[in-house]
PDB file of N, CA and C in Angstrom:
ATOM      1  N   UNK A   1      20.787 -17.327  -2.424  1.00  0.00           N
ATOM      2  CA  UNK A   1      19.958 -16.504  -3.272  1.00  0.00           C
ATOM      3  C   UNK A   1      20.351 -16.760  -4.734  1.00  0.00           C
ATOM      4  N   UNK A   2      19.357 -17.863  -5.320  1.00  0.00           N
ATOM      5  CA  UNK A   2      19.726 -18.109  -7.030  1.00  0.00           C
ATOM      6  C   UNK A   2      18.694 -17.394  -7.763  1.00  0.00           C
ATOM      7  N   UNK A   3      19.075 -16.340  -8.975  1.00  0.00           N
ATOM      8  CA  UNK A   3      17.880 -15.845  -9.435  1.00  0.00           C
ATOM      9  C   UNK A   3      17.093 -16.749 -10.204  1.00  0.00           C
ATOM     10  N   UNK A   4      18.305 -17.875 -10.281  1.00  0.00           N
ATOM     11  CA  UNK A   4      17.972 -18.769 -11.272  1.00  0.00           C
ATOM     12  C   UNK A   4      16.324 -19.468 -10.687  1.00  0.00           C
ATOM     13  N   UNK A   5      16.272 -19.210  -9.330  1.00  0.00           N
ATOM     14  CA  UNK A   5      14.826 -20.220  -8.743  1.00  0.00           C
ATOM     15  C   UNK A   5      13.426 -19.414  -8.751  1.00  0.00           C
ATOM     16  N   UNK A   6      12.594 -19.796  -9.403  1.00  0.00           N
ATOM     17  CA  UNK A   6      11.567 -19.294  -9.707  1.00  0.00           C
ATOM     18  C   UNK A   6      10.587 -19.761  -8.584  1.00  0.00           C
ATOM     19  N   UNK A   7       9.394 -18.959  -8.133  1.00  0.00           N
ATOM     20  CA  UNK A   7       8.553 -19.189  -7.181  1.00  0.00           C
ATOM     21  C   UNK A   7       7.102 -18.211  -7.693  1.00  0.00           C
ATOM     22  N   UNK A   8       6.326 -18.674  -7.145  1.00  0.00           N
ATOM     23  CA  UNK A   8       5.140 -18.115  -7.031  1.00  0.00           C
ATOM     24  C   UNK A   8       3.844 -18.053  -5.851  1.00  0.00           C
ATOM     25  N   UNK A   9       4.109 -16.898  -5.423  1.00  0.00           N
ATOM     26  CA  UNK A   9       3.248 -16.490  -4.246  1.00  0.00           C
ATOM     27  C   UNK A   9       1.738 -16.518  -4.141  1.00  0.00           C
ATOM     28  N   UNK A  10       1.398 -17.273  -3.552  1.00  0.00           N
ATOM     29  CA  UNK A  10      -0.431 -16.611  -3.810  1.00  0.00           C
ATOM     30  C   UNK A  10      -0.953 -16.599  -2.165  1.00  0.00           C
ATOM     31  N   UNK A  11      -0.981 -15.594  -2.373  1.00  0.00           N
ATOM     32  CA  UNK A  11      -1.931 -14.678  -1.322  1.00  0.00           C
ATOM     33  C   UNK A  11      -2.793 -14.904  -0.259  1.00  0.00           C
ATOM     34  N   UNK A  12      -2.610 -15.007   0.782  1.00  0.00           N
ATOM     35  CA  UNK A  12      -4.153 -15.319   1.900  1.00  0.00           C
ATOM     36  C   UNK A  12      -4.893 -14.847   1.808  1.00  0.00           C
ATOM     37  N   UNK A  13      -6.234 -15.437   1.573  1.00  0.00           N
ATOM     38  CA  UNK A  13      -7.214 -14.657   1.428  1.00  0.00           C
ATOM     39  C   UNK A  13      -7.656 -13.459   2.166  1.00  0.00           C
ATOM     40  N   UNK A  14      -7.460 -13.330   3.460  1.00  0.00           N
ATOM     41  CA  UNK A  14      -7.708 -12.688   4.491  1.00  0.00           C
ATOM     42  C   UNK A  14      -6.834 -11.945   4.850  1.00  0.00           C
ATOM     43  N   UNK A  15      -7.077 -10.385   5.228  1.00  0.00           N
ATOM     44  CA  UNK A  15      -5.672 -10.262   6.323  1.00  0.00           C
ATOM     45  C   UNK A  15      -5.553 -10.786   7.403  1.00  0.00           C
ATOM     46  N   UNK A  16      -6.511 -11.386   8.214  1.00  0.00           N
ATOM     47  CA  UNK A  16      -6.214 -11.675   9.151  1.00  0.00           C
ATOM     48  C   UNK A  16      -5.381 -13.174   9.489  1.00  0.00           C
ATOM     49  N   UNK A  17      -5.379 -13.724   7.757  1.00  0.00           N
ATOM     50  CA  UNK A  17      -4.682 -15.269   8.157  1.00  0.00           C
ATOM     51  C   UNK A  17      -2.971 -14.287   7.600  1.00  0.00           C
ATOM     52  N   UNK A  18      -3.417 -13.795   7.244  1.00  0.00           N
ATOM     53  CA  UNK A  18      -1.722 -12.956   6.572  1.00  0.00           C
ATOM     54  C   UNK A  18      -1.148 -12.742   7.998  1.00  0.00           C
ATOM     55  N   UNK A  19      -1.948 -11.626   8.949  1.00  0.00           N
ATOM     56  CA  UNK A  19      -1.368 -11.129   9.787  1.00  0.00           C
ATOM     57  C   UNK A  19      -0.456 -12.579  10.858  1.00  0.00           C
ATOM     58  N   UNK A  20      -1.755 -13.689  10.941  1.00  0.00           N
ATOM     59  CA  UNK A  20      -1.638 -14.739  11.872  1.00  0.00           C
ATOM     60  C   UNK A  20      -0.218 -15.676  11.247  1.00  0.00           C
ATOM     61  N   UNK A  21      -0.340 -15.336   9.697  1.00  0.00           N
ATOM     62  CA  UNK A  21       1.336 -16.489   9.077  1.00  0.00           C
ATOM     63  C   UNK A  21       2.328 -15.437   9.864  1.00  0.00           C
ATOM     64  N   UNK A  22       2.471 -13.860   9.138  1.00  0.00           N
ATOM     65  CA  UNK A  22       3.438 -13.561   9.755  1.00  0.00           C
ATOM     66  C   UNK A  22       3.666 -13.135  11.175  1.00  0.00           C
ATOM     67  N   UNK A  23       3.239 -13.100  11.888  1.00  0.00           N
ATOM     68  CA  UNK A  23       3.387 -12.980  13.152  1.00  0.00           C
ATOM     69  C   UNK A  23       3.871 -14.941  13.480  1.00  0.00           C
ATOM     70  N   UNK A  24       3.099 -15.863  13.006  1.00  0.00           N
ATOM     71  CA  UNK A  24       4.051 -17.349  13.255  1.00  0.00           C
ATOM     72  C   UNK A  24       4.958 -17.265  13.188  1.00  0.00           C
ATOM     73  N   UNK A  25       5.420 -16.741  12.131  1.00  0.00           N
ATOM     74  CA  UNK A  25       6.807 -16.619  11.407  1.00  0.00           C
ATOM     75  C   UNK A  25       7.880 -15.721  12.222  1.00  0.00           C
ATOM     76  N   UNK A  26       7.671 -14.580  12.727  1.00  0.00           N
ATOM     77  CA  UNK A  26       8.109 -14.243  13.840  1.00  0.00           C
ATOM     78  C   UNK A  26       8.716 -14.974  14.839  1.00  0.00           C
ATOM     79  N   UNK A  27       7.308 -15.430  15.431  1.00  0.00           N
ATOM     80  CA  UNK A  27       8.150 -16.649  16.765  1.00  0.00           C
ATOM     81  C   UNK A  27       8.618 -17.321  16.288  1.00  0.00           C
ATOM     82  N   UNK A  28       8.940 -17.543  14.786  1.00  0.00           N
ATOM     83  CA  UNK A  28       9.705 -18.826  14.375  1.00  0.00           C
ATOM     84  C   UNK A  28      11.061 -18.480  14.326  1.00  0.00           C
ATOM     85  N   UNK A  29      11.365 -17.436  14.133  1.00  0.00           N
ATOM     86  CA  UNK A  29      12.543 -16.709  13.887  1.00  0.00           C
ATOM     87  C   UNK A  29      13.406 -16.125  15.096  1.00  0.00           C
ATOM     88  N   UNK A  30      12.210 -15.895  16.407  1.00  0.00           N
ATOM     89  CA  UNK A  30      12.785 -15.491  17.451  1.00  0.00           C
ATOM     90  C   UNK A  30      13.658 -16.686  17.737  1.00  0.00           C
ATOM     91  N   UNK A  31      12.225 -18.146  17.973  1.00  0.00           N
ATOM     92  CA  UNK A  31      12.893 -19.121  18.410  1.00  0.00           C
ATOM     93  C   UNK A  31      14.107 -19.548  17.828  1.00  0.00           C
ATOM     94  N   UNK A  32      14.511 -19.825  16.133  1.00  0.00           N
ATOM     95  CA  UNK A  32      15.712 -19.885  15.794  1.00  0.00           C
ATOM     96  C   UNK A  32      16.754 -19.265  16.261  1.00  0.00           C
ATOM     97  N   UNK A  33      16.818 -17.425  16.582  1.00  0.00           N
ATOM     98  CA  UNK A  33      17.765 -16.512  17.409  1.00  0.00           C
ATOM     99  C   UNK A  33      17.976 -17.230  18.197  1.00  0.00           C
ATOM    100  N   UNK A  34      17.384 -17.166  19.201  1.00  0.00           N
ATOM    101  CA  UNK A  34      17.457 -18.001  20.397  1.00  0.00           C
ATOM    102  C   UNK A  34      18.353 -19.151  20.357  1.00  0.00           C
ATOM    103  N   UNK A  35      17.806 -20.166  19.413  1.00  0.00           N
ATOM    104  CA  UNK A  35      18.361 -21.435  19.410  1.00  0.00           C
ATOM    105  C   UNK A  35      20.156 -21.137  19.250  1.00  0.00           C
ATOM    106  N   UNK A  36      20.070 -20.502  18.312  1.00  0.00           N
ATOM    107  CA  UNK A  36      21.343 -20.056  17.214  1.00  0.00           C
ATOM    108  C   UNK A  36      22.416 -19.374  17.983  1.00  0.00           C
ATOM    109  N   UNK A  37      21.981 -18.695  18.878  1.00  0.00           N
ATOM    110  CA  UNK A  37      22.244 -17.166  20.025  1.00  0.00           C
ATOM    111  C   UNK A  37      22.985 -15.975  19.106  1.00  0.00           C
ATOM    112  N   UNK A  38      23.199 -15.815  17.613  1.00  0.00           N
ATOM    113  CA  UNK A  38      23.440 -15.107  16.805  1.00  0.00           C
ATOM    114  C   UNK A  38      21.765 -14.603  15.681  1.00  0.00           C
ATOM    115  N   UNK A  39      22.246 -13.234  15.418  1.00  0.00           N
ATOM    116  CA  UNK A  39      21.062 -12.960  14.160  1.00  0.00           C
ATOM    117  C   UNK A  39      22.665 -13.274  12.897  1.00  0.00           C
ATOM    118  N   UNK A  40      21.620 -14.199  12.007  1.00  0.00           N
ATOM    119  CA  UNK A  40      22.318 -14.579  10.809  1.00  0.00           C
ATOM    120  C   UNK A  40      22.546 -13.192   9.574  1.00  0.00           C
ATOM    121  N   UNK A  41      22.029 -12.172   9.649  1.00  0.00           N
ATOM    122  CA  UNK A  41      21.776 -11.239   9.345  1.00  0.00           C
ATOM    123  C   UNK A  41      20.833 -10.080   9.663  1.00  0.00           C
ATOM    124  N   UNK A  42      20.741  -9.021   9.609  1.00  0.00           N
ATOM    125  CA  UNK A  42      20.650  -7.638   9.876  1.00  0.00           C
ATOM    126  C   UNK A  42      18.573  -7.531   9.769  1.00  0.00           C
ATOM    127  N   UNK A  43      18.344  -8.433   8.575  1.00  0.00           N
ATOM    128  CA  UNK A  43      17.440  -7.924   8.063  1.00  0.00           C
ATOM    129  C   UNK A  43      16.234  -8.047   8.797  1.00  0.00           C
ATOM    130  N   UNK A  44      16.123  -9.174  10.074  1.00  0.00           N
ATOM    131  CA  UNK A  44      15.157  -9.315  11.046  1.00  0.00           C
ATOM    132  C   UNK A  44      14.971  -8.204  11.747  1.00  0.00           C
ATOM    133  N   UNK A  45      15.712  -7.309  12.119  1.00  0.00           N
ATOM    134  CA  UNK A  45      15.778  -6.144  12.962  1.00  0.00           C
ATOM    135  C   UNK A  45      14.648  -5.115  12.497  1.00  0.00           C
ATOM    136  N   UNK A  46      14.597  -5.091  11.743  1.00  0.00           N
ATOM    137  CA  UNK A  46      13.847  -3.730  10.642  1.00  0.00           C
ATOM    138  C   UNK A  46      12.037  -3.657  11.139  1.00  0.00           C
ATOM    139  N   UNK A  47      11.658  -5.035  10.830  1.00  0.00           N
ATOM    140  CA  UNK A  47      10.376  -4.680  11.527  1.00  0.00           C
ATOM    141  C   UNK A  47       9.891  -4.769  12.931  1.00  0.00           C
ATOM    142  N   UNK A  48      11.045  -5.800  13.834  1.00  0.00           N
ATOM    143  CA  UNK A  48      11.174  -5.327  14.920  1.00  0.00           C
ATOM    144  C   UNK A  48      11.363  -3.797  15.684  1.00  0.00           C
ATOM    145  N   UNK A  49      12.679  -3.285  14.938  1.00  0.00           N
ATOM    146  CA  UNK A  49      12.263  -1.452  15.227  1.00  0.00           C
ATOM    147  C   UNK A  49      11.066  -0.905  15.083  1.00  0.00           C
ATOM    148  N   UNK A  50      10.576  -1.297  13.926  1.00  0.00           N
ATOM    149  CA  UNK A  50       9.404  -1.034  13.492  1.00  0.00           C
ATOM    150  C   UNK A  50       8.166  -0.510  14.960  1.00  0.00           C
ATOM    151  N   UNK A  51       8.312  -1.803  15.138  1.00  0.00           N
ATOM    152  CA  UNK A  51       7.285  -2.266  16.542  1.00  0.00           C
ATOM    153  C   UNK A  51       7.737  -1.420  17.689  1.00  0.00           C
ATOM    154  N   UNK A  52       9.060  -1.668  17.904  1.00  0.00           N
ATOM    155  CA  UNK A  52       9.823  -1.027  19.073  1.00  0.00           C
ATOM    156  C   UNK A  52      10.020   0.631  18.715  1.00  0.00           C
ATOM    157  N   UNK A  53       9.919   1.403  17.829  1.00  0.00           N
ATOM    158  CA  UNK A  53       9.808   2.375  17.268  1.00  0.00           C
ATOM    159  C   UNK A  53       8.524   3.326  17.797  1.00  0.00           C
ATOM    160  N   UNK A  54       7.268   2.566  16.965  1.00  0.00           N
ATOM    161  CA  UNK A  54       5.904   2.825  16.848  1.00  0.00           C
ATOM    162  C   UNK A  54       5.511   3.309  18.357  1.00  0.00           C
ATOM    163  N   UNK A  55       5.856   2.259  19.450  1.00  0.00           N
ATOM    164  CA  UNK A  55       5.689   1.912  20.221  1.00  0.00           C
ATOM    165  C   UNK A  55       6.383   2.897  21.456  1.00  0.00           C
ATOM    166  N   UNK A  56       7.458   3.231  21.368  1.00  0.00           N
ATOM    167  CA  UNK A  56       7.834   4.273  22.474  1.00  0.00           C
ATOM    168  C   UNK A  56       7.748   5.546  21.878  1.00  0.00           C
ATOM    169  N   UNK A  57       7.641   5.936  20.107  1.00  0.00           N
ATOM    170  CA  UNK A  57       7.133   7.018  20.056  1.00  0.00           C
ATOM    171  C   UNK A  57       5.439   7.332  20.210  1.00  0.00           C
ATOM    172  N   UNK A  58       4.969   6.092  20.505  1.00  0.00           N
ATOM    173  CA  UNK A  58       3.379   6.425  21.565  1.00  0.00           C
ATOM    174  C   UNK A  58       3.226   7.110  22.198  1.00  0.00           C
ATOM    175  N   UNK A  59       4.550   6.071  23.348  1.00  0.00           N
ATOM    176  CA  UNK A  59       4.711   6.245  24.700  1.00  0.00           C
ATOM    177  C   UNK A  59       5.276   7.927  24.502  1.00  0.00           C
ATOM    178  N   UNK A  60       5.869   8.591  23.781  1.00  0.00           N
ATOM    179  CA  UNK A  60       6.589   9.708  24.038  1.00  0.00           C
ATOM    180  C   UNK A  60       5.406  10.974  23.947  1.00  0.00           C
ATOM    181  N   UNK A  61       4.269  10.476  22.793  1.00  0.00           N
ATOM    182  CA  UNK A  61       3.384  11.396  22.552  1.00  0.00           C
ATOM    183  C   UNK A  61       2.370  11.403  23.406  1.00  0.00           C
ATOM    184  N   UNK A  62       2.178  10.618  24.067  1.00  0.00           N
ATOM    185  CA  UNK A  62       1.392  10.255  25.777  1.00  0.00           C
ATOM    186  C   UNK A  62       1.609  11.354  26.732  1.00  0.00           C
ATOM    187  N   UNK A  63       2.902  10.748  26.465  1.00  0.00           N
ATOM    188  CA  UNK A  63       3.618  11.562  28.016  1.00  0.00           C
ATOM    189  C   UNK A  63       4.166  12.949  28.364  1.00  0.00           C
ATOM    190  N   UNK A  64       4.461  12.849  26.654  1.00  0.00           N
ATOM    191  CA  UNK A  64       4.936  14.843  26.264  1.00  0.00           C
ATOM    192  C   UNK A  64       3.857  15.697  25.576  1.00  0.00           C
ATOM    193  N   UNK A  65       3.117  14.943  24.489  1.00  0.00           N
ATOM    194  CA  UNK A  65       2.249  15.553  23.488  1.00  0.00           C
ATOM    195  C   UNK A  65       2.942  15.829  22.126  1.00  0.00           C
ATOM    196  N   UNK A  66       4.126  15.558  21.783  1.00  0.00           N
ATOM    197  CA  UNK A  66       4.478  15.857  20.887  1.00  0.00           C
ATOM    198  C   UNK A  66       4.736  14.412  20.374  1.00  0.00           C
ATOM    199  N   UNK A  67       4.001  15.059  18.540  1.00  0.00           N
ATOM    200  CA  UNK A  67       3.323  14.044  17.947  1.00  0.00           C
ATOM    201  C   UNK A  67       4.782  13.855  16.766  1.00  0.00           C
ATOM    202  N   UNK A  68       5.723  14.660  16.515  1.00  0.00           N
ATOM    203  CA  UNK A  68       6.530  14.633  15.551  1.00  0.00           C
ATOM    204  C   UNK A  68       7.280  13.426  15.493  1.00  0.00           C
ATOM    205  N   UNK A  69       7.413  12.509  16.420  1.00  0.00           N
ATOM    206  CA  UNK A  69       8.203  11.036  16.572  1.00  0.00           C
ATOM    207  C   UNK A  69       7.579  10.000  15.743  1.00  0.00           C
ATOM    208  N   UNK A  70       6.628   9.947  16.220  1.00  0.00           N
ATOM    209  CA  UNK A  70       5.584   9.033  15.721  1.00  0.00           C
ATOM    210  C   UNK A  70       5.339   9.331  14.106  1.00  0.00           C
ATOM    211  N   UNK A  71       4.774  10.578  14.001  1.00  0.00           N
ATOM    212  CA  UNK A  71       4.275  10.990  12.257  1.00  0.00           C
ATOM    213  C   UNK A  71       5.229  10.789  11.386  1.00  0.00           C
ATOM    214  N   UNK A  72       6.502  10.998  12.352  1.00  0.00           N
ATOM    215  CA  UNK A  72       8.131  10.905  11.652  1.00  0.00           C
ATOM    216  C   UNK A  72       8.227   9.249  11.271  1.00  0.00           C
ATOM    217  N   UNK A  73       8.136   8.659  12.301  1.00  0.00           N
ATOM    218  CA  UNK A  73       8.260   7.305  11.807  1.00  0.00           C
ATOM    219  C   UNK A  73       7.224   6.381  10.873  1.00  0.00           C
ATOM    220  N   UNK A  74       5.926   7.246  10.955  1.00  0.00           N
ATOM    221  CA  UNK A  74       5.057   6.308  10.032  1.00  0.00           C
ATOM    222  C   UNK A  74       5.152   6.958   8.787  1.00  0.00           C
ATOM    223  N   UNK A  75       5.192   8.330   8.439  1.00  0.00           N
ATOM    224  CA  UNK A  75       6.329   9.056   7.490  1.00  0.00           C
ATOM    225  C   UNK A  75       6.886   8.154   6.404  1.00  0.00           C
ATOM    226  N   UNK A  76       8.263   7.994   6.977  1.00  0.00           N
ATOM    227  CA  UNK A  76       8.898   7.369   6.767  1.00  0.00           C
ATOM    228  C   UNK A  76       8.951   5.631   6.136  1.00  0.00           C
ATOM    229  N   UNK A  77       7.837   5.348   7.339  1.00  0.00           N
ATOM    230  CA  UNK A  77       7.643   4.059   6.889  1.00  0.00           C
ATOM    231  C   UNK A  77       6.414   4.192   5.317  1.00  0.00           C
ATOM    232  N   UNK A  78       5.924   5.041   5.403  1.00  0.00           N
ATOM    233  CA  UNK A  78       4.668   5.128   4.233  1.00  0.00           C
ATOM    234  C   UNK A  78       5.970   5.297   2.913  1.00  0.00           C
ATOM    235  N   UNK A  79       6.716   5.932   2.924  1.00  0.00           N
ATOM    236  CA  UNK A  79       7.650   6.526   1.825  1.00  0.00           C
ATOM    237  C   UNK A  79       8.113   4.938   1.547  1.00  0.00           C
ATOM    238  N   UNK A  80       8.727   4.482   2.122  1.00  0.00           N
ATOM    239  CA  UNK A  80       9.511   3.168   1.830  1.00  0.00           C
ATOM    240  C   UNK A  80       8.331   2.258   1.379  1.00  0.00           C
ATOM    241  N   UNK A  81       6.889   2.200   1.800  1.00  0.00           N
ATOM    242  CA  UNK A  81       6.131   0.957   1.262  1.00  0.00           C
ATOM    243  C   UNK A  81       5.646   1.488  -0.104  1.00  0.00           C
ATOM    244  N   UNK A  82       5.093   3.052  -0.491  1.00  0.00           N
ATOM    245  CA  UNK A  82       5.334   3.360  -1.651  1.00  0.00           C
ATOM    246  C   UNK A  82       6.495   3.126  -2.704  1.00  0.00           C
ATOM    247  N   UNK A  83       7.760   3.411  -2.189  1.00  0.00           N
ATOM    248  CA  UNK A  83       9.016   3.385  -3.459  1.00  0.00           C
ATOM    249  C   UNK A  83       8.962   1.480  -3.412  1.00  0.00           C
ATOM    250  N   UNK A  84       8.527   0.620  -2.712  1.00  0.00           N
ATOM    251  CA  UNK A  84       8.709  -0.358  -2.951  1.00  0.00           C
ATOM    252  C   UNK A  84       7.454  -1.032  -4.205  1.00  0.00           C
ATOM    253  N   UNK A  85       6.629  -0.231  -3.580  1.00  0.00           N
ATOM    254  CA  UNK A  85       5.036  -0.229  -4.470  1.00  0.00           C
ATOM    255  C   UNK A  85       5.237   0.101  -5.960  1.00  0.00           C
ATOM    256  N   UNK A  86       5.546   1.243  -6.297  1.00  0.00           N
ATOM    257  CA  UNK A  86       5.947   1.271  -7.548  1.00  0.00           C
ATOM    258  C   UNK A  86       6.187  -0.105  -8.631  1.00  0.00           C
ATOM    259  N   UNK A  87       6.561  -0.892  -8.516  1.00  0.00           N
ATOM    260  CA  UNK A  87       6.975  -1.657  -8.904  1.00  0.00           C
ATOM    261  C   UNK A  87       5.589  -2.660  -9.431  1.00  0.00           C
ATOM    262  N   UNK A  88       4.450  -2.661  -8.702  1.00  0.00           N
ATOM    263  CA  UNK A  88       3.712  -3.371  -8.921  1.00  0.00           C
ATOM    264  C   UNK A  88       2.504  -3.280  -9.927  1.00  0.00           C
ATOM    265  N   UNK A  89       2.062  -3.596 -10.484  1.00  0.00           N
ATOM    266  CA  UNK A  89       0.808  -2.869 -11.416  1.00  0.00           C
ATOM    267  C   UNK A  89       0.128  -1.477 -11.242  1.00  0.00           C
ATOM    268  N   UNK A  90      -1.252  -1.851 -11.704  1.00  0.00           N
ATOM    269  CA  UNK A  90      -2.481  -0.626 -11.497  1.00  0.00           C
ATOM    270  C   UNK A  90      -2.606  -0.243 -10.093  1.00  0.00           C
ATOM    271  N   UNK A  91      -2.882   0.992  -9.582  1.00  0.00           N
ATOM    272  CA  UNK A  91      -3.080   1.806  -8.560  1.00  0.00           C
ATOM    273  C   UNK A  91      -3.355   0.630  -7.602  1.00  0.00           C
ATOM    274  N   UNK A  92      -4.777  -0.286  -8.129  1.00  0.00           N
ATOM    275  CA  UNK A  92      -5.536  -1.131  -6.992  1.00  0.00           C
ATOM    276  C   UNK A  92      -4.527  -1.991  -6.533  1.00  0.00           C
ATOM    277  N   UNK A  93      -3.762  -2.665  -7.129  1.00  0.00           N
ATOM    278  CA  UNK A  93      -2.445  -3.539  -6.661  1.00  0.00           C
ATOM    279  C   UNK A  93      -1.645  -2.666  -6.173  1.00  0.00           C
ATOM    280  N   UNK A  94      -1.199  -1.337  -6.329  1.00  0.00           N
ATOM    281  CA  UNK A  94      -0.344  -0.897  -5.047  1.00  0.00           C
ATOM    282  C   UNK A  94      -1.100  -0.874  -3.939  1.00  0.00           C
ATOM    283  N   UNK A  95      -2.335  -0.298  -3.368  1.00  0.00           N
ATOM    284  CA  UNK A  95      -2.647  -0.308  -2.209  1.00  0.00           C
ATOM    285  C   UNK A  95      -2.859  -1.751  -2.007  1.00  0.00           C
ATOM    286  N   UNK A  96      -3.261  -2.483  -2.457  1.00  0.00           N
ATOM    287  CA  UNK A  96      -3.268  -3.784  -2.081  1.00  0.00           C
ATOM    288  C   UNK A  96      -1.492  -4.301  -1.758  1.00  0.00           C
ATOM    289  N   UNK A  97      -0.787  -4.194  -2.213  1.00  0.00           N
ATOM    290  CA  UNK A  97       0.522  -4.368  -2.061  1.00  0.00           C
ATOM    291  C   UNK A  97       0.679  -3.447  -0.452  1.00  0.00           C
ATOM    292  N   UNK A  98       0.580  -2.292  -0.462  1.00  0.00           N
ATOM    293  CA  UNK A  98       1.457  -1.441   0.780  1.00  0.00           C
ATOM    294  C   UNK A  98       0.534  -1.822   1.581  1.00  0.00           C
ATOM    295  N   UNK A  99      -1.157  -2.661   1.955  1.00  0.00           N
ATOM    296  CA  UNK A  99      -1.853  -3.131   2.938  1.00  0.00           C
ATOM    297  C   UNK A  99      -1.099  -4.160   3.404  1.00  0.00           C
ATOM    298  N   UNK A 100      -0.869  -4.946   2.442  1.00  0.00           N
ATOM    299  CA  UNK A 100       0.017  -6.602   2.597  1.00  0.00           C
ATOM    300  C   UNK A 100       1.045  -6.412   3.470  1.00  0.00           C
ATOM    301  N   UNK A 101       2.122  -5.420   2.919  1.00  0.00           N
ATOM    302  CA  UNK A 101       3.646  -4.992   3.340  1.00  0.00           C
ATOM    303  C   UNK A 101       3.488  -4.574   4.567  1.00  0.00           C
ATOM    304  N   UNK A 102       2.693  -3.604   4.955  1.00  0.00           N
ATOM    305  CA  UNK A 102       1.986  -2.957   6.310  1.00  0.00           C
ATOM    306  C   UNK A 102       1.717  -4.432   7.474  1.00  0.00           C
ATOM    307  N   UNK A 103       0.532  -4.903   6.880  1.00  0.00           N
ATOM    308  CA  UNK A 103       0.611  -6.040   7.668  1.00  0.00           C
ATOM    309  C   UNK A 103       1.515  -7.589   8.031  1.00  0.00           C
ATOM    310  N   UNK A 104       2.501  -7.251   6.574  1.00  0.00           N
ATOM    311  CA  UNK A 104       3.415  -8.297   7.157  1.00  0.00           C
ATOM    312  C   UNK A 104       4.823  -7.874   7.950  1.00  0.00           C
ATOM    313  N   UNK A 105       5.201  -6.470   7.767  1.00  0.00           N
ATOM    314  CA  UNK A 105       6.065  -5.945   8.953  1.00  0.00           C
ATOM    315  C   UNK A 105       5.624  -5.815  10.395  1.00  0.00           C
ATOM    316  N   UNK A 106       4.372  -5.151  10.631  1.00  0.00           N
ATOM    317  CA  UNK A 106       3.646  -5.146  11.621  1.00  0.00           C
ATOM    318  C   UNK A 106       3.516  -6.642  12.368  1.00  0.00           C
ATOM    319  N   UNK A 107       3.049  -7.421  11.685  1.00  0.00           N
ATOM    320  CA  UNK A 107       2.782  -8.724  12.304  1.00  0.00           C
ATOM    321  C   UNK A 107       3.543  -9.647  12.650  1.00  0.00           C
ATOM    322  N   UNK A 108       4.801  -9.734  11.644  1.00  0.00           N
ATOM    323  CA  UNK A 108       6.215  -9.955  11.618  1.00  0.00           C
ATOM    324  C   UNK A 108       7.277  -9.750  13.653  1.00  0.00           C
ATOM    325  N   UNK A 109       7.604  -8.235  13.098  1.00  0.00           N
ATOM    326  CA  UNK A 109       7.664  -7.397  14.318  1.00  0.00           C
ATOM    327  C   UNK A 109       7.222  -7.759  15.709  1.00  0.00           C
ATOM    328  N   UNK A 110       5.796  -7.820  15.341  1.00  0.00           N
ATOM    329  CA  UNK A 110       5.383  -8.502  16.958  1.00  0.00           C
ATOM    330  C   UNK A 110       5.328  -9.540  17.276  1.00  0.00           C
ATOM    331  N   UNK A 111       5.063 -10.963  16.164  1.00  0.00           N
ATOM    332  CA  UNK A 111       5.622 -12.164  16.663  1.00  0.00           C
ATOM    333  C   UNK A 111       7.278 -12.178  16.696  1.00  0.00           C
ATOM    334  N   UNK A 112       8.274 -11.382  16.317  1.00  0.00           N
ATOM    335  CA  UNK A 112       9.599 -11.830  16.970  1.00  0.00           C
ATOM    336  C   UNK A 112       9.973 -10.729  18.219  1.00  0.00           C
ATOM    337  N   UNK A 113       8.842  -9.872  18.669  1.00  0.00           N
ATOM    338  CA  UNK A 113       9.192  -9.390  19.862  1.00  0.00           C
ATOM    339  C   UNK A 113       8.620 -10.012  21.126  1.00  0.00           C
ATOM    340  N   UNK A 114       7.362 -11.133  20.761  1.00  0.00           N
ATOM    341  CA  UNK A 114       6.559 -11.922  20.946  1.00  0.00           C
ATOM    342  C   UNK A 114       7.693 -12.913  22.085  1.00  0.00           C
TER     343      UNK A 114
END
């Protein structure tokens, strides 16, 4: 990590080619785990919970009716894509930003649970 390296991102047009990179990117990462049989760091985990999170607090509001797991975790997750949002321009670029972030944890998540 050099701050010294400059980059510039530009955008898929679509969400749906966004969703389709990161979810690649996923299995790309599983497959490296795999290869590697270590996580090189912590930070892959996050939108995997994410998924694995979302996902049995479904299953919990299915099966019990109680919705507080779930609201808790998307909650939560809305708070963190806002304080990260901040950061970005006019109103229209944050929601455009926390759509992006939304769909690249989400998509992320399920190609490395994939």
């Amino acid at each position: 990590m050099d701050p010294a390296i400059c980059s510039i991102y530009r955008p898929r047009q679509h969400r749906g080619r966004l969703w389709r990179q990161f979810r690649r990117y996923g299995e790309g990462k599983a497959d490296m785990l795999y290869a590697n049989g270590r996580w090189p760091s912590w930070q892959p985990i996050a939108p995997l919970a994410l998924i694995l999170g979302l996902a049995g607090s479904f299953v919990v509001a299915v099966a019990t009716g109680l919705l507080w797991p779930i609201l808790s975790l998307l909650a939560l997750w809305l708070i963190a894509l806002l304080v990260a949002a901040r950061a970005t321009g006019g109103t229209t670029d944050r929601l455009r930003f926390i759509l992006a972030a939304a769909i690249m944890h989400l998509s992320y998540g399920w190609g490395l649970l994939k």
